[in-house]
C-alpha atoms as a PDB file:
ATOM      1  CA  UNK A   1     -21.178  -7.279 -15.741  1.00  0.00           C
ATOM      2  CA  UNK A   2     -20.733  -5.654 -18.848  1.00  0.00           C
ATOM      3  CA  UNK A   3     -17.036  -6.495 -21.058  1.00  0.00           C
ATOM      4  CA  UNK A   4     -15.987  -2.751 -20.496  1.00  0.00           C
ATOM      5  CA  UNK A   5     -16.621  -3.074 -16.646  1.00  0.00           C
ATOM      6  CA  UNK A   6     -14.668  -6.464 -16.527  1.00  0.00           C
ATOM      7  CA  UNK A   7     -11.953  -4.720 -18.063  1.00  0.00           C
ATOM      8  CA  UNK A   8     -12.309  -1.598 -15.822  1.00  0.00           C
ATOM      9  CA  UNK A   9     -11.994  -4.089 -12.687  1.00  0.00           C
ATOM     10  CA  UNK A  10      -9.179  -6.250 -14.316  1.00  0.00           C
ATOM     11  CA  UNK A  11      -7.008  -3.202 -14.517  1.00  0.00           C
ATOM     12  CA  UNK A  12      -7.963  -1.769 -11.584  1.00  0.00           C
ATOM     13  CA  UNK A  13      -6.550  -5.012  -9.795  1.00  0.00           C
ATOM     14  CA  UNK A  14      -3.363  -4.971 -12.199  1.00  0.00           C
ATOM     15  CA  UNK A  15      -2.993  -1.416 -11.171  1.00  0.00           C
ATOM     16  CA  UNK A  16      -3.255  -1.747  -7.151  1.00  0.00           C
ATOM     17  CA  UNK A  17      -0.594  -4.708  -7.060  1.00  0.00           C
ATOM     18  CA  UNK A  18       2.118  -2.783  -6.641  1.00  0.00           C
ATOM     19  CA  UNK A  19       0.860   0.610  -5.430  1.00  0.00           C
ATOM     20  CA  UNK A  20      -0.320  -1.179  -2.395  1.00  0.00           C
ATOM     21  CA  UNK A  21       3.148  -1.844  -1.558  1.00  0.00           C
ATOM     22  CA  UNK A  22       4.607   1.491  -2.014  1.00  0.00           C
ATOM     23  CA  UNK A  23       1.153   3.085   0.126  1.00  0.00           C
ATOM     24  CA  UNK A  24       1.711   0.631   3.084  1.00  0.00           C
ATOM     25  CA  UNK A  25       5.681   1.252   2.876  1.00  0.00           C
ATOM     26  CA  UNK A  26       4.513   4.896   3.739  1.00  0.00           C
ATOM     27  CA  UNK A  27       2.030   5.115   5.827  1.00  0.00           C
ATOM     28  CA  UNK A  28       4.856   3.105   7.893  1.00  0.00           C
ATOM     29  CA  UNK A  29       7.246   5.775   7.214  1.00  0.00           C
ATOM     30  CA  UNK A  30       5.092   8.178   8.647  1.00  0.00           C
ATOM     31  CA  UNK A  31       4.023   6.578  11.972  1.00  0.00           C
ATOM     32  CA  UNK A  32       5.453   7.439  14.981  1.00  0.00           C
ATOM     33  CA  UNK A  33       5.123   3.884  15.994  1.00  0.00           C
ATOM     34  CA  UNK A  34       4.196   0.382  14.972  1.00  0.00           C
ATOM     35  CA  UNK A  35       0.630  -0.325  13.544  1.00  0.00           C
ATOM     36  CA  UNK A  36      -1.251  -3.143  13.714  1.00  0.00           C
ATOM     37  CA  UNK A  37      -3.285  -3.856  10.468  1.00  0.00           C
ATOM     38  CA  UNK A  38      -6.546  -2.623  10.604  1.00  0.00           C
ATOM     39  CA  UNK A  39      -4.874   0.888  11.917  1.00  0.00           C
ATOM     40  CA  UNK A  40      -2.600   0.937   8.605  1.00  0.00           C
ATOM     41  CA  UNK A  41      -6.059   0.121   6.829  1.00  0.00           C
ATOM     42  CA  UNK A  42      -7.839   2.906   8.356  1.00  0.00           C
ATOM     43  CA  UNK A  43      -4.599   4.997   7.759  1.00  0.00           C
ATOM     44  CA  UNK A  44      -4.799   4.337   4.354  1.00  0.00           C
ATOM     45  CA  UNK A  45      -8.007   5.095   3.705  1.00  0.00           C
ATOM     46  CA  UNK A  46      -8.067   8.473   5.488  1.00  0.00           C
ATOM     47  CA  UNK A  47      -4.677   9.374   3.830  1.00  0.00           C
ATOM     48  CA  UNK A  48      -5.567   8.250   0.859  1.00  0.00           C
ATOM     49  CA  UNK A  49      -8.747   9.553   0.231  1.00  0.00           C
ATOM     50  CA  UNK A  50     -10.716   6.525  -0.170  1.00  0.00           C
ATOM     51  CA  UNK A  51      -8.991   5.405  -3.404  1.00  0.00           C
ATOM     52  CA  UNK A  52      -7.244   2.210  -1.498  1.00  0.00           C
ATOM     53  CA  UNK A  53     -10.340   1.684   0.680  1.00  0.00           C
ATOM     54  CA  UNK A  54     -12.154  -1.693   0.839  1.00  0.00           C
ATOM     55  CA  UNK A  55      -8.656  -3.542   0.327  1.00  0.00           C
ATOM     56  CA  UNK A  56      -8.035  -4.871   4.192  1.00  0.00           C
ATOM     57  CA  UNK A  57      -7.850  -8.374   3.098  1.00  0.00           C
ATOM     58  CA  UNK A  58      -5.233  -7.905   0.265  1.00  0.00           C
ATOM     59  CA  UNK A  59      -3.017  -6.129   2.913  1.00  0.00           C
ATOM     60  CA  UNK A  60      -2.009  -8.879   4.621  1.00  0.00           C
ATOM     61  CA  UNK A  61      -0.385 -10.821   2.009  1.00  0.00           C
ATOM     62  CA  UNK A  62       1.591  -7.953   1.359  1.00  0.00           C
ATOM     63  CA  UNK A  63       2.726  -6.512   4.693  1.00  0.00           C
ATOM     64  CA  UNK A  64       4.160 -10.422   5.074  1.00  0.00           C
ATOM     65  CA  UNK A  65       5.698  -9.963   1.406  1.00  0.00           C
ATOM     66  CA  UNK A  66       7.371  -6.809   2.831  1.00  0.00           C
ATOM     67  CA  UNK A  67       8.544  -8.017   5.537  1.00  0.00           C
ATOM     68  CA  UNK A  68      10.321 -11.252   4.620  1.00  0.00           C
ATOM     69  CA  UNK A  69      12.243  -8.961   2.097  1.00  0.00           C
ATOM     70  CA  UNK A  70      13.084  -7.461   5.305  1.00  0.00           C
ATOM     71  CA  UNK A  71      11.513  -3.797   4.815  1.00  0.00           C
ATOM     72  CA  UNK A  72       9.405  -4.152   7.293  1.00  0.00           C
ATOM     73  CA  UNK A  73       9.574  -5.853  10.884  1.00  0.00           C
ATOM     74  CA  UNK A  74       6.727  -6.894  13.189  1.00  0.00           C
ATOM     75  CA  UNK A  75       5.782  -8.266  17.056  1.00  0.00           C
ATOM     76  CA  UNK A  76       3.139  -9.717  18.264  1.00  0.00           C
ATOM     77  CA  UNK A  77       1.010  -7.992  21.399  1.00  0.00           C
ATOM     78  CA  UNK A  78      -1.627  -8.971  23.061  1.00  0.00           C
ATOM     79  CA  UNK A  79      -4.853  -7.119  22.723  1.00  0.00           C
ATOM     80  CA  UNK A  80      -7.637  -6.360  25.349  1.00  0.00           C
ATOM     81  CA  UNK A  81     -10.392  -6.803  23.149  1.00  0.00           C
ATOM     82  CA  UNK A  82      -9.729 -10.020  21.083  1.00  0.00           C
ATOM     83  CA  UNK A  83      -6.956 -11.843  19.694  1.00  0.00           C
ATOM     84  CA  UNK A  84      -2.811 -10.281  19.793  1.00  0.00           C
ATOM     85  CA  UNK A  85      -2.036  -8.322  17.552  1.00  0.00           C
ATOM     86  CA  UNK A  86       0.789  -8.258  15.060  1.00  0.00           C
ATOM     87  CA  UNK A  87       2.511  -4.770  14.805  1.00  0.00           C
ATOM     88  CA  UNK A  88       4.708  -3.496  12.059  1.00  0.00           C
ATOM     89  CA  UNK A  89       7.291  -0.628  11.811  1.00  0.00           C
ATOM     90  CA  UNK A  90       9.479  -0.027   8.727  1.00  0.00           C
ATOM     91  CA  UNK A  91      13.009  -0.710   8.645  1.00  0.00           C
ATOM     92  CA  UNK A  92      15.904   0.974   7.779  1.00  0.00           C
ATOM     93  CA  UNK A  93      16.466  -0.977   4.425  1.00  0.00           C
ATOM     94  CA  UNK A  94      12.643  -0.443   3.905  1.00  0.00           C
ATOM     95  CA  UNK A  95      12.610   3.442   4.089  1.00  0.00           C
ATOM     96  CA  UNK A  96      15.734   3.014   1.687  1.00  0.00           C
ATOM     97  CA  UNK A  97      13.259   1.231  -1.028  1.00  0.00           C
ATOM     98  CA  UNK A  98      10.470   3.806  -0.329  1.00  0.00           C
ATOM     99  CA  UNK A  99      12.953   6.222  -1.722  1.00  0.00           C
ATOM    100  CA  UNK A 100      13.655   4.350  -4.839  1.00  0.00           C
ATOM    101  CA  UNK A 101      10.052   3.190  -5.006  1.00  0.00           C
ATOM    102  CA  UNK A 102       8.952   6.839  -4.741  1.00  0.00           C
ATOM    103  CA  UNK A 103      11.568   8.045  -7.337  1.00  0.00           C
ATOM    104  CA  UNK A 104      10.158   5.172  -9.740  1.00  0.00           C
ATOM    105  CA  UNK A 105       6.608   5.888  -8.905  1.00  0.00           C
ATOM    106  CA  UNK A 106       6.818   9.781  -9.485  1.00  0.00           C
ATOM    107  CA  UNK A 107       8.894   8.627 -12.870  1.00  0.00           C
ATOM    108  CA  UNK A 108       6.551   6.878 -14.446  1.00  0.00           C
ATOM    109  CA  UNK A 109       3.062   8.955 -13.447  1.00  0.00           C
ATOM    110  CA  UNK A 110       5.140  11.498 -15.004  1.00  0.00           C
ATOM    111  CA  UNK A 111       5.531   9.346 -18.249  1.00  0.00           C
ATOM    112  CA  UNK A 112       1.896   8.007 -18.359  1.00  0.00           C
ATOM    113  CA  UNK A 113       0.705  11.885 -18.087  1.00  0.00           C
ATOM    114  CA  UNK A 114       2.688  12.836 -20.553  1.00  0.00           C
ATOM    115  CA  UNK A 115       1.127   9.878 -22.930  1.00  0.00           C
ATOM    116  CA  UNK A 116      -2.087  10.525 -21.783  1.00  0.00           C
ATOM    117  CA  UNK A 117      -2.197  14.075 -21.958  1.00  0.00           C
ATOM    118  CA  UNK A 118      -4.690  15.336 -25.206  1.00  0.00           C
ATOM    119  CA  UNK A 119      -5.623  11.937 -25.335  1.00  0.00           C
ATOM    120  CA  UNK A 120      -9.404  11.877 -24.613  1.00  0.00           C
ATOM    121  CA  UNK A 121     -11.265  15.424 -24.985  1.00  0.00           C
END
């Protein structure tokens, strides 16, 4: 791997940390019931467009993360093909920090545009 693709991956990681929060919080917000994690995977990807693909594994660290800060909430059911499942639905104080989340997401694309804008032609 060349020094310029090591880089390219080592941001790429830095980059997703946090955006994977802020996708999953939404793709909760926008179900009309709880999802287990491969659906918000496969939710994510279609939504997305691909770009947080291939990242099932990383989710669930983070969907625990969110929910012992209490933005999300989960149950356990069992499944007719294979181990229960754990389920997870957003709560009230979690659609609250999408909001802000959003709000600080839109905020600083806006910013890095702005920097980046002329900047490679």
């Amino acid at each position: 791997m060349s020094e310029a693709e090591a880089s390219l991956k080592k941001f790429q990681k830095e980059l997703s940390t946090g955006t994977v929060s802020l996708a999953l919080l939404a793709v909760l917000a926008r179900a009309r019931e709880p999802l287990y994690g491969y659906l918000i995977a496969k939710r994510l990807e279609r939504i997305g467009e691909g770009a947080l693909s291939g990242k099932q594994s990383a989710l669930y660290p983070v969907l625990r993360n969110l929910e012992a800060a209490g933005l999300l909430e989960s149950h356990m059911e069992p499944s007719v093909a294979g181990p229960p499942r754990r389920y997870y639905r957003i709560t009230a104080q979690g659609r609250q920090a999408l909001g802000q989340w959003v709000a600080a997401w839109r905020a600083t694309r806006d910013s890095v545009d702005s920097v980046l804008e002329g900047a490679i032609e």
